[in-house]
Protein backbone atom coordinates (compact mmCIF):
# COMPACT_ATOMS: atom_id res chain seq x y z
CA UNK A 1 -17.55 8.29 -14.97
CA UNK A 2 -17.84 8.45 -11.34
CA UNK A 3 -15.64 6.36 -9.28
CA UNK A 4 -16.17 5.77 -5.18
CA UNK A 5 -14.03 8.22 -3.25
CA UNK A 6 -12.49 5.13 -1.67
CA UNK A 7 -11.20 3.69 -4.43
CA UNK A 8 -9.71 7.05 -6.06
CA UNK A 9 -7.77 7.18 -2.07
CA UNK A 10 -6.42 3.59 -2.68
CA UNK A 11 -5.77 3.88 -6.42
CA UNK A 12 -3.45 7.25 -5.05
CA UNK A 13 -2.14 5.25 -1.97
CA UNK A 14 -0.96 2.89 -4.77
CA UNK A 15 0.51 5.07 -6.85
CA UNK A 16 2.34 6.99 -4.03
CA UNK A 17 3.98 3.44 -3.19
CA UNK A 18 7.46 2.55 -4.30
CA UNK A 19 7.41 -0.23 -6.82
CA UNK A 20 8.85 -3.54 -6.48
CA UNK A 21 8.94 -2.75 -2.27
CA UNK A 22 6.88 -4.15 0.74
CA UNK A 23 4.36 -1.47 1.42
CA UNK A 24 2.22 -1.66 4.43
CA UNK A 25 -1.53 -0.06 3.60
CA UNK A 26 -3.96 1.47 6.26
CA UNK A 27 -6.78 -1.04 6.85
CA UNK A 28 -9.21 0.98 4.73
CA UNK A 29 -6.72 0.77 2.11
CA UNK A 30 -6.68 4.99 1.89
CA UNK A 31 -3.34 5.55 3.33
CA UNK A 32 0.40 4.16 2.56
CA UNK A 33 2.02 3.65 5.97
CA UNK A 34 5.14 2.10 5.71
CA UNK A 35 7.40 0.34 3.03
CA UNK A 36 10.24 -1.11 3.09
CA UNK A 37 12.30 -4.09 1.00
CA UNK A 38 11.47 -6.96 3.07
CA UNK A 39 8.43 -8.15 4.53
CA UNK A 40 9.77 -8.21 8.21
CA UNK A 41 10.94 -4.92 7.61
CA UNK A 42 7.27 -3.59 6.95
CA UNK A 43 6.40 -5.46 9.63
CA UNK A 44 8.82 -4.59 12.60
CA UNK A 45 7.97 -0.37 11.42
CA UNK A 46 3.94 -1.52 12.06
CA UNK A 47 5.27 -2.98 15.35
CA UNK A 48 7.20 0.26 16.67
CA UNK A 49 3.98 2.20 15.38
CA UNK A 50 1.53 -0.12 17.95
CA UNK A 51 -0.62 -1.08 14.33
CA UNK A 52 -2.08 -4.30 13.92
CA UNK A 53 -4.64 -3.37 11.47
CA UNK A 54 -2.31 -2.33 8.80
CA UNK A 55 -2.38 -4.55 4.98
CA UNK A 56 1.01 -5.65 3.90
CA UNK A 57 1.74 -6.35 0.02
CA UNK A 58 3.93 -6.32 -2.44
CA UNK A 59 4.08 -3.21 -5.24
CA UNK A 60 5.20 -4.73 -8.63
CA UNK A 61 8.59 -4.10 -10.24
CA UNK A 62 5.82 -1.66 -12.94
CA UNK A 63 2.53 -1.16 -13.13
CA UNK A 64 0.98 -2.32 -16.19
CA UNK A 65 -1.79 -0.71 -18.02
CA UNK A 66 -5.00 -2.32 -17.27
CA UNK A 67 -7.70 -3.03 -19.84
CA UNK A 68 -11.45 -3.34 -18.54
C-alpha cells in the first residue's frame, strides 16, 4: 500500500515524540519542534524560537495499536 509522503513524515514526527509530554509540531505536521511537560512550557520555547505557526498537542502516556 502506498501511503502520502506527508503522512509517513507526521506518522515519524509522532513517533519521534516523547509520550505523555507537550510536543509542539511544525505547521505541516512533518517536523517535531519542541516538547516539553507543560503546555506553557511548549509554548514559551515557540516564543524564544519567533514561531507562531507551530501545532501544540499532547502525546499519550502509549500509543495504542490502531485497527482500520
Amino acid at each position: 500500500m502506498n501511503r502520502d509522503p506527508q503522512i509517513e513524515a507526521r506518522v515519524s514526527a509522532l513517533s519521534a515524540a516523547p509520550l505523555n509530554s507537550w510536543v509542539a509540531l511544525s505547521d505541516d505536521e512533518t517536523k517535531l519542534v519542541a516538547f516539553g511537560a507543560t503546555y506553557q512550557e511548549v509554548a514559551d520555547q515557540l516564543d524564544r524560537m519567533g514561531d507562531r505557526t507551530s501545532v501544540i498537542l499532547r502525546t499519550p502516556p502509549s500509543w495504542l495499536p490502531l485497527a482500520v
